[in-house]
Protein backbone atom coordinates (compact mmCIF):
# COMPACT_ATOMS: atom_id res chain seq x y z
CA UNK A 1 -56.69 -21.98 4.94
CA UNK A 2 -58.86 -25.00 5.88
CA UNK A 3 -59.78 -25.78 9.40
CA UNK A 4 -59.00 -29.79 10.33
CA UNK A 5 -60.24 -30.85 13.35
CA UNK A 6 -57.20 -32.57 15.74
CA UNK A 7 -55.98 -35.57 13.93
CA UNK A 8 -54.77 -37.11 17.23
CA UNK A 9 -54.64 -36.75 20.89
CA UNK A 10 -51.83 -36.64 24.20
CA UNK A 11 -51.55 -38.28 27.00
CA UNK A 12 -48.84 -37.05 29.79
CA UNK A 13 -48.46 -39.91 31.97
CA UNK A 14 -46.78 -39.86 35.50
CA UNK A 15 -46.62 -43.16 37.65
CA UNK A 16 -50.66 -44.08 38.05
CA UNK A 17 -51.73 -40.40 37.25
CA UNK A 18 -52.99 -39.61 33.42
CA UNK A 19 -53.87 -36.78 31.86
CA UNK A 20 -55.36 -37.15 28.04
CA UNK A 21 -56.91 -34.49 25.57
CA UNK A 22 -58.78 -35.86 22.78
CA UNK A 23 -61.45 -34.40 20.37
CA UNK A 24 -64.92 -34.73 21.66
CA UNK A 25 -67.00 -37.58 20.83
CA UNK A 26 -69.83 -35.70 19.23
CA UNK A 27 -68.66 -32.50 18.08
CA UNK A 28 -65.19 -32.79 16.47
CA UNK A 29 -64.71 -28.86 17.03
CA UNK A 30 -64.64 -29.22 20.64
CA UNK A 31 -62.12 -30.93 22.66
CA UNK A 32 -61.97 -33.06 25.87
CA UNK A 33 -59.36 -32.93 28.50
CA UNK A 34 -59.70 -36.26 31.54
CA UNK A 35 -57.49 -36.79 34.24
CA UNK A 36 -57.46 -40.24 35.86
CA UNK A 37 -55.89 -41.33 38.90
CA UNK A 38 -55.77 -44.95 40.33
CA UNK A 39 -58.42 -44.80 43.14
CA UNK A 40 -59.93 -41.45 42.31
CA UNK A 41 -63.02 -40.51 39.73
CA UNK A 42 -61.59 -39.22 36.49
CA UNK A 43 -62.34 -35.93 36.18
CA UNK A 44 -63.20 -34.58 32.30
CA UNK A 45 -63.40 -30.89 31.37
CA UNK A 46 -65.04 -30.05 27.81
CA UNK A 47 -63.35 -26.98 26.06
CA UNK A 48 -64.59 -25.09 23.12
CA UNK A 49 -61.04 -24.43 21.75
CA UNK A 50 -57.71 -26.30 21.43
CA UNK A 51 -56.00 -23.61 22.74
CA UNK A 52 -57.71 -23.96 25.72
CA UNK A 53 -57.65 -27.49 25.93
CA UNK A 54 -54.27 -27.05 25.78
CA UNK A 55 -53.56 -24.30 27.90
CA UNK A 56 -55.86 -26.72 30.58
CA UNK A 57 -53.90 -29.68 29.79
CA UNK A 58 -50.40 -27.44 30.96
CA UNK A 59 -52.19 -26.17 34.00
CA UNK A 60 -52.83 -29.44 35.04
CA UNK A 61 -49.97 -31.25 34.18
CA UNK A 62 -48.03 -28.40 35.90
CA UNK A 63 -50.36 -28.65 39.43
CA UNK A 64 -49.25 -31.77 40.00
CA UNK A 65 -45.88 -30.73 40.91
CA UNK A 66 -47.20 -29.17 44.26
């Protein structure tokens, strides 16, 4: 089975906070994950897998709860 890189990317938004994964801008086998907030830095995590891109993009998405 072939290996394609990811064809597209998500963004979970939540009133002014964002939270995007994308593929990375050099290296197509790695992925991105930013989180942006109006008056805050965005914050950008590289991961080396989509699973844990993923898996980072959940525990995010679910801190913001608390």
């Amino acid at each position: 089975m072939a290996v394609r890189p990811f064809a597209f990317g998500a963004r979970l938004r939540h009133q002014t906070r964002t939270v995007r994964v994308r593929t990375h801008e050099r290296d197509t086998r790695r992925y991105v994950i930013e989180d942006s907030d109006t008056g805050r830095a965005t914050r950008r995590r590289d991961h080396a897998s989509l699973s844990g891109a993923l898996a980072d993009l959940a525990r995010t998405w679910r801190g913001r709860l608390n």
